[in-house]
Protein backbone atom coordinates (compact mmCIF):
# COMPACT_ATOMS: atom_id res chain seq x y z
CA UNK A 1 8.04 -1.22 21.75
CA UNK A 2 4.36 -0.15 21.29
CA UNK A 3 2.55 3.19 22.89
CA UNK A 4 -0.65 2.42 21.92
CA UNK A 5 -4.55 1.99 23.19
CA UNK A 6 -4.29 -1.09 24.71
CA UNK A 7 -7.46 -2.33 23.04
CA UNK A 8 -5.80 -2.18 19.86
CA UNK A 9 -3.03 -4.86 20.53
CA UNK A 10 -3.29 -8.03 23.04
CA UNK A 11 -1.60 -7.75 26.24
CA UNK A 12 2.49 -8.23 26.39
CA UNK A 13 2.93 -8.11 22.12
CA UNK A 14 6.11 -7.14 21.09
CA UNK A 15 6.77 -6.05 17.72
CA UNK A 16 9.02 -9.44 16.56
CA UNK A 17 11.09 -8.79 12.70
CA UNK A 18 10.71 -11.81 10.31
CA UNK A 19 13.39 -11.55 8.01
CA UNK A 20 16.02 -8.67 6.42
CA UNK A 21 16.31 -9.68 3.06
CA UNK A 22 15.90 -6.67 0.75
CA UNK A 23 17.35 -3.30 -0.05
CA UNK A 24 13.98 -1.55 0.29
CA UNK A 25 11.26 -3.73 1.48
CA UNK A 26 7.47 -2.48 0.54
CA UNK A 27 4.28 -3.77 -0.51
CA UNK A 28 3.42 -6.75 2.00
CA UNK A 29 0.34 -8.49 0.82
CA UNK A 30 -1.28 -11.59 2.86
CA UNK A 31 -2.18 -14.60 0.55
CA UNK A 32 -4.78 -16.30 2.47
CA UNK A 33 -4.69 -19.73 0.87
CA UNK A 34 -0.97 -20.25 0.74
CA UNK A 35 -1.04 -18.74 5.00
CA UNK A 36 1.97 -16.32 3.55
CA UNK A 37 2.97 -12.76 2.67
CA UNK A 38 4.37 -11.48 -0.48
CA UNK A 39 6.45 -8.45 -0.48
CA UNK A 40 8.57 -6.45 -2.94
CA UNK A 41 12.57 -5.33 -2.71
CA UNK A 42 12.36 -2.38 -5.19
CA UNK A 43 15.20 -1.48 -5.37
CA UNK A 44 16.20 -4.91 -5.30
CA UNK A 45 14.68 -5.19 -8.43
CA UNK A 46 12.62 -8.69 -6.72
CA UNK A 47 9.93 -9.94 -4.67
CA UNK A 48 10.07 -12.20 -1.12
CA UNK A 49 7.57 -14.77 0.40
CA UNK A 50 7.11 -15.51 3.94
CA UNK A 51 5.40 -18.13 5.91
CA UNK A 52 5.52 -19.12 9.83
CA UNK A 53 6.49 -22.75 8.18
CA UNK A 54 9.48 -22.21 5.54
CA UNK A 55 10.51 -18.82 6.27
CA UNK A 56 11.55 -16.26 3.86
CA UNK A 57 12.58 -17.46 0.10
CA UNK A 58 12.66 -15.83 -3.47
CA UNK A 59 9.18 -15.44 -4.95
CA UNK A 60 10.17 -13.33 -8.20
CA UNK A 61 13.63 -13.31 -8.93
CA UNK A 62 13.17 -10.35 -11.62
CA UNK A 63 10.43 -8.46 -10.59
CA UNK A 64 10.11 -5.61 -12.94
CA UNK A 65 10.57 -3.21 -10.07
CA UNK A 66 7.45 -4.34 -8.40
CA UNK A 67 6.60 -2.40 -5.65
CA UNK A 68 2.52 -2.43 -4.45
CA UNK A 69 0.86 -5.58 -3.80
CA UNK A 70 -3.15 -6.48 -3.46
CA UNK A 71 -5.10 -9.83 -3.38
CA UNK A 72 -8.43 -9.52 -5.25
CA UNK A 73 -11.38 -11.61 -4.17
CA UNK A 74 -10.41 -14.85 -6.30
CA UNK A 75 -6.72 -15.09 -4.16
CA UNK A 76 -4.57 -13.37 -7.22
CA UNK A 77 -1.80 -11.42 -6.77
CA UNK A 78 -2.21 -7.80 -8.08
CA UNK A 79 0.94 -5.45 -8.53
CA UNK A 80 2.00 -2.25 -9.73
CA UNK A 81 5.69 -2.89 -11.60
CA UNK A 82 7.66 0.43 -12.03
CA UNK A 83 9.54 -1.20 -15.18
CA UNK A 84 6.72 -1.92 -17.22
CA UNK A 85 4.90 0.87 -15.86
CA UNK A 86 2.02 -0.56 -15.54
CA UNK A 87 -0.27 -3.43 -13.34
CA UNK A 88 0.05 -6.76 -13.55
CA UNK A 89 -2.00 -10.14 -11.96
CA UNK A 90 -0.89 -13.63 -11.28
CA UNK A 91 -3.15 -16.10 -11.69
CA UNK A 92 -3.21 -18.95 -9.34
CA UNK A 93 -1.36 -21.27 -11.68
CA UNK A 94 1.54 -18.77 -11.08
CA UNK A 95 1.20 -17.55 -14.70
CA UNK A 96 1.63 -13.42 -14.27
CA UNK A 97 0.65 -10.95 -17.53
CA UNK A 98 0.17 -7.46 -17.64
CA UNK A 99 -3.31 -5.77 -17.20
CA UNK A 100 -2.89 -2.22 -18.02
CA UNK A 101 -0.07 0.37 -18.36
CA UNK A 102 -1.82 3.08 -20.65
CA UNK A 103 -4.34 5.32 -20.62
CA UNK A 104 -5.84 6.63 -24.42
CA UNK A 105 -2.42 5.72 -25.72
CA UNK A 106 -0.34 7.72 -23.25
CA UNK A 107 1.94 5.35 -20.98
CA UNK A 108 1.11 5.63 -16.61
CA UNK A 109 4.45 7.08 -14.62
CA UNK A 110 4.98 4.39 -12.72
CA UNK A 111 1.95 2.56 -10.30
CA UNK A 112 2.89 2.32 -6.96
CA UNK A 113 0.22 1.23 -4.81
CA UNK A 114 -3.07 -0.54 -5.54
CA UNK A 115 -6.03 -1.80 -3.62
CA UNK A 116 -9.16 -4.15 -5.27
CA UNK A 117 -12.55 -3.05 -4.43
CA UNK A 118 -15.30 -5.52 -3.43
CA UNK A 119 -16.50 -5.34 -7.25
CA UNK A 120 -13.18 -6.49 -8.78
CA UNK A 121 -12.10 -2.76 -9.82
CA UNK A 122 -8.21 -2.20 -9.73
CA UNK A 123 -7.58 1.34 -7.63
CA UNK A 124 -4.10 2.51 -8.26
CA UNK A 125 -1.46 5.56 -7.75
CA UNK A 126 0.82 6.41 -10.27
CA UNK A 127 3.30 8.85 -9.10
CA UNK A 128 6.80 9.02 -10.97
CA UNK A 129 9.18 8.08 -8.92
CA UNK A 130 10.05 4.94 -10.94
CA UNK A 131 10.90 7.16 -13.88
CA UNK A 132 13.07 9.94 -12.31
CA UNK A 133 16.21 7.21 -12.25
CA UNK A 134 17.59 3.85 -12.91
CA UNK A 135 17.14 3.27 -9.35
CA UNK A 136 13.25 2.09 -8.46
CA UNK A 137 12.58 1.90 -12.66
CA UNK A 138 13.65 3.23 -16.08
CA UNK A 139 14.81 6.72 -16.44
CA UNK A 140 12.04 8.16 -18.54
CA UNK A 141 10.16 11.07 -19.83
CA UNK A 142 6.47 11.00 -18.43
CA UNK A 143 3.77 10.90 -21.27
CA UNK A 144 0.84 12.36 -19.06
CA UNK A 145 0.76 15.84 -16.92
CA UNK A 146 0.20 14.67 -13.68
CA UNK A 147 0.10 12.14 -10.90
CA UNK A 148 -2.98 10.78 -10.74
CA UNK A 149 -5.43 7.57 -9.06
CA UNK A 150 -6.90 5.26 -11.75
CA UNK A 151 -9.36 3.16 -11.49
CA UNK A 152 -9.40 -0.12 -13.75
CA UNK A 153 -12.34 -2.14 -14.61
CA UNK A 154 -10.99 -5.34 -15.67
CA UNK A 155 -14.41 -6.44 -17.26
CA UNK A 156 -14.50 -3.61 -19.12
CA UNK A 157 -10.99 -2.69 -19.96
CA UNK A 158 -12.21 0.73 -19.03
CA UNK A 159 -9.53 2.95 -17.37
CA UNK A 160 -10.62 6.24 -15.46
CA UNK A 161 -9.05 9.03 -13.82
CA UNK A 162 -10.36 9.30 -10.16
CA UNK A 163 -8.63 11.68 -8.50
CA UNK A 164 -6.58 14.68 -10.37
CA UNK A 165 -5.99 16.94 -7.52
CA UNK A 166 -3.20 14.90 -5.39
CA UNK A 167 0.79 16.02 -6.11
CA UNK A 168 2.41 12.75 -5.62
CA UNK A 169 -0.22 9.64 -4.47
CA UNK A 170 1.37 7.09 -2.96
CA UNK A 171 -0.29 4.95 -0.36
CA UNK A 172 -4.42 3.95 -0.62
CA UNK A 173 -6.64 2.27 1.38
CA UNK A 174 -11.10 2.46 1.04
CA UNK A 175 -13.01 2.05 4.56
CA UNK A 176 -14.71 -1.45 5.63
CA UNK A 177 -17.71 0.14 3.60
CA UNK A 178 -15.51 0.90 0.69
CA UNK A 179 -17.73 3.99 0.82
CA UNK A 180 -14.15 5.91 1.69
CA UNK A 181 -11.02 6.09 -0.08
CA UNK A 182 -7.68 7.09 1.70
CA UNK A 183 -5.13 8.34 -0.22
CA UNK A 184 -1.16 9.39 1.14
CA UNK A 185 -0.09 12.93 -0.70
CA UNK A 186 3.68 12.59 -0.01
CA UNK A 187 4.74 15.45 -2.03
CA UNK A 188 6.86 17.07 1.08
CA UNK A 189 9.50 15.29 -0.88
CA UNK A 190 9.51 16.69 -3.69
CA UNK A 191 7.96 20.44 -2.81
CA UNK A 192 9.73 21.03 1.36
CA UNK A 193 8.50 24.78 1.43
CA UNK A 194 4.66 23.68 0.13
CA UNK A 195 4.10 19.94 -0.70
CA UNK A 196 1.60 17.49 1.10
CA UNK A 197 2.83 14.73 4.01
CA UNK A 198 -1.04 14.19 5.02
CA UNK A 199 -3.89 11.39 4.52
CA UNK A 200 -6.73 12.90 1.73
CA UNK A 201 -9.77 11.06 2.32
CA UNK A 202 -12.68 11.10 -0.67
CA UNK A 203 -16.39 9.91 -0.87
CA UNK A 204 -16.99 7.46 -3.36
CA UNK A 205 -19.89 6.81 -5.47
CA UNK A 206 -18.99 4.03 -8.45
CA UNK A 207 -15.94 5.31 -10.05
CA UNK A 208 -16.28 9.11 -8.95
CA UNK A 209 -14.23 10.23 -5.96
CA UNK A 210 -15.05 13.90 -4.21
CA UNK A 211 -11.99 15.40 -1.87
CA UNK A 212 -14.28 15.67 1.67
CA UNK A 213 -11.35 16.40 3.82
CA UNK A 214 -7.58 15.59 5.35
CA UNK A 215 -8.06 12.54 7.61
CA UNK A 216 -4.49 13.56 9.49
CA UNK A 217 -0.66 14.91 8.84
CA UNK A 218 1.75 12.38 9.35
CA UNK A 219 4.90 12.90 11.22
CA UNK A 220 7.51 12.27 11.42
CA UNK A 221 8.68 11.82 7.81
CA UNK A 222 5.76 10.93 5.31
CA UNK A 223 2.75 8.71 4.73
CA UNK A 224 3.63 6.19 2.07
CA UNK A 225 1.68 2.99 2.52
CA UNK A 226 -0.97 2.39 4.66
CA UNK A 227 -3.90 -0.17 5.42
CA UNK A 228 -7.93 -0.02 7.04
CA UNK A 229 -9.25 -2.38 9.72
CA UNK A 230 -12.59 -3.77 9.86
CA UNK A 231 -13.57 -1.03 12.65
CA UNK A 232 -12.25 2.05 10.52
CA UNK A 233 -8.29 2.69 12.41
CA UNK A 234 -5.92 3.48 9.64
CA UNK A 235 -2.65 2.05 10.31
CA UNK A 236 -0.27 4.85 8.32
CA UNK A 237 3.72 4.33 8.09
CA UNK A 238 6.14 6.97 9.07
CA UNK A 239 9.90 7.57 9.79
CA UNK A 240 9.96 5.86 13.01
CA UNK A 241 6.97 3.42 13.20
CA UNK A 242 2.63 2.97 12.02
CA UNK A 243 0.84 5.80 13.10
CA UNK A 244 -2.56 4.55 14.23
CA UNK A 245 -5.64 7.02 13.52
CA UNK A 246 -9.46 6.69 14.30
CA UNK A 247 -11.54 7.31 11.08
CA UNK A 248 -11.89 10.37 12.30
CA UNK A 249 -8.63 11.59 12.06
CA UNK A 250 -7.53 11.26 15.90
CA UNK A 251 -4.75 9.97 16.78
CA UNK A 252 -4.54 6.56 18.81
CA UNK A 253 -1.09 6.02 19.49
CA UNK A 254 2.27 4.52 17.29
CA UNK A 255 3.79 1.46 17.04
CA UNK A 256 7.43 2.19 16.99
CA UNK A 257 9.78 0.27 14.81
CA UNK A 258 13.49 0.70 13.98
CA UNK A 259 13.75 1.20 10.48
CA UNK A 260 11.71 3.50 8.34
CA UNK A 261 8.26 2.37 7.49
CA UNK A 262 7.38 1.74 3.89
CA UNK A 263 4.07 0.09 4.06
CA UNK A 264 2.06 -2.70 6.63
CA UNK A 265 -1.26 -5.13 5.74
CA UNK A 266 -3.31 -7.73 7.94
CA UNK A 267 -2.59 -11.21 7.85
CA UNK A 268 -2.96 -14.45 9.71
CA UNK A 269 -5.58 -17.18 10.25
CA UNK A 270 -7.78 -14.54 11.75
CA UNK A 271 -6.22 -11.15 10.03
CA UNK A 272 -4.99 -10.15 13.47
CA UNK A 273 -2.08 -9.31 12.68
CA UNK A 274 -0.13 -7.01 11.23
CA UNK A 275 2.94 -7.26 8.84
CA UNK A 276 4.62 -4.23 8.28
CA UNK A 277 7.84 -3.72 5.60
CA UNK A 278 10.60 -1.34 6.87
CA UNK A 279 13.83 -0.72 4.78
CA UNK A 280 15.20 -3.90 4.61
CA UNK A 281 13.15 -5.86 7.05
CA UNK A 282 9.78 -7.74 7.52
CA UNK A 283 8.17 -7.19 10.96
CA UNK A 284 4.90 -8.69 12.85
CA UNK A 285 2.87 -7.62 15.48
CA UNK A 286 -0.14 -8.92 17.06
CA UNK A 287 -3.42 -7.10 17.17
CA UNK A 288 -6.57 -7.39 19.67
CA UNK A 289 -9.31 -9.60 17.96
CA UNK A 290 -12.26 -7.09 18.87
CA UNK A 291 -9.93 -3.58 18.22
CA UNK A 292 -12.19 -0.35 18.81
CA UNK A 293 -15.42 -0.09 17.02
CA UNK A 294 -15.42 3.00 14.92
CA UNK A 295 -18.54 4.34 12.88
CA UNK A 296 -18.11 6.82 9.63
């Protein structure tokens, strides 16, 4: 099941699936004090829970075509919804309201992944695939001219354009230092003969983000979502499994899994593991508690 450093994963894991309950299974985040993961069916216009003790049930039964999930540092829920284009939160009373879904008047495509940084900042993509048909969204007409990352200060209700130079952001992920952010171009998809299927990787300094380099080219298929351990190793989806890459771009081996890879995050008592959505189905696979020590 795996071909991987063995220093990654503990000795005899096998990758075990959870549950198959959605059309197109993405965004898996771990909600430490409830010991549970919360995913999104896009397509299935909802959103799953999971825990080792009840199993799968209905979190959201009308979703608003939620499809990236983050935890800040208080335990809330953060998600991008493709139907009101925008990011929402859910409070840990279970009331949810929308946080932004604008910039200077001019409506986001549709947010599709998002990560909080250490200093309560929203980072999120926004490319449009929620708004090219009634499949993932809203057909729609897109009010700004490209696909961009935001960043969104909820303190100051300040929203800022971080990166401008990706075709279609999908996936993002910052370093243990948060010194790094990761960001999937997937735009292969859209462009065969000249778009992106690679991991862009930017310096960061407050809200500013620099292009330094392409951390790796992901094949086979594309990178969509993807998710940083502690030591650096970027865990990347693909057609057939979760690419594993040093933060230097090399490549440490694949998990392989039978349905295409949407997304994966860590979970568990100890965040060794590591929950990964594919198509229809929620997996789980054990990781190493030490992994490889990798320095930036």
């Amino acid at each position: 099941m795996c071909n991987v450093d063995t220093q990654i994963f503990l000795a005899g894991q096998t990758l075990e699936k959870l549950c198959s309950p959605a059309i197109w299974a993405e965004g898996p985040a771990w909600i430490e004090h409830q010991a549970c993961v919360i995913f999104s069916d896009v397509k299935g216009n909802r959103m799953f829970r999971w825990s080792e003790s009840q199993g799968v049930s209905v979190f959201r039964a009308e979703s608003d075509y939620a499809n990236g999930n983050a935890v800040d540092a208080q335990g809330r829920l953060v998600t991008c919804e493709h139907g009101r284009r925008g990011i929402s939160r859910t409070e840990l009373d279970g009331q949810r309201h929308l946080l932004v879904d604008r910039i200077e008047g001019k409506r986001f495509n549709s947010p599709n992944d998002v990560v909080v940084r250490a200093d309560g900042t929203i980072w999120f993509t926004d490319p449009p695939y929620g708004i090219v048909s009634n499949e993932e969204g809203y057909k729609s007409e897109s009010q700004v001219i490209g696909c961009y990352v935001y960043c969104f200060d909820p303190k100051s209700g300040q929203t800022t354009i971080v990166i401008s130079d990706t075709q279609r952001p999908n996936g993002l992920a910052f370093s243990p230092d948060e010194n790094w952010l990761y960001v999937a171009d997937m735009s292969v998809v859209d462009f065969p003969q000249q778009g992106r299927r690679e991991l862009r990787a930017y310096r960061i300094d407050g809200v500013t983000a620099v292009f330094s380099h392409r951390l790796a080219e992901v094949a086979p298929g594309i990178p969509d979502g993807f998710c940083v351990d502690k030591h650096g190793n970027v865990f990347c989806s693909c057609e057939d499994g979760v690419l594993i890459f040093s933060a230097e771009g090399q490549l440490l081996g694949k998990i392989a899994v039978p349905e295409r890879v949407s997304n994966c995050t860590f979970g568990g008592s100890s965040a060794d593991e590591l929950y990964i959505t594919a198509t229809t189905s929620l997996y789980r696979i054990k990781l190493a508690t030490q992994g490889i020590q990798r320095s930036f």
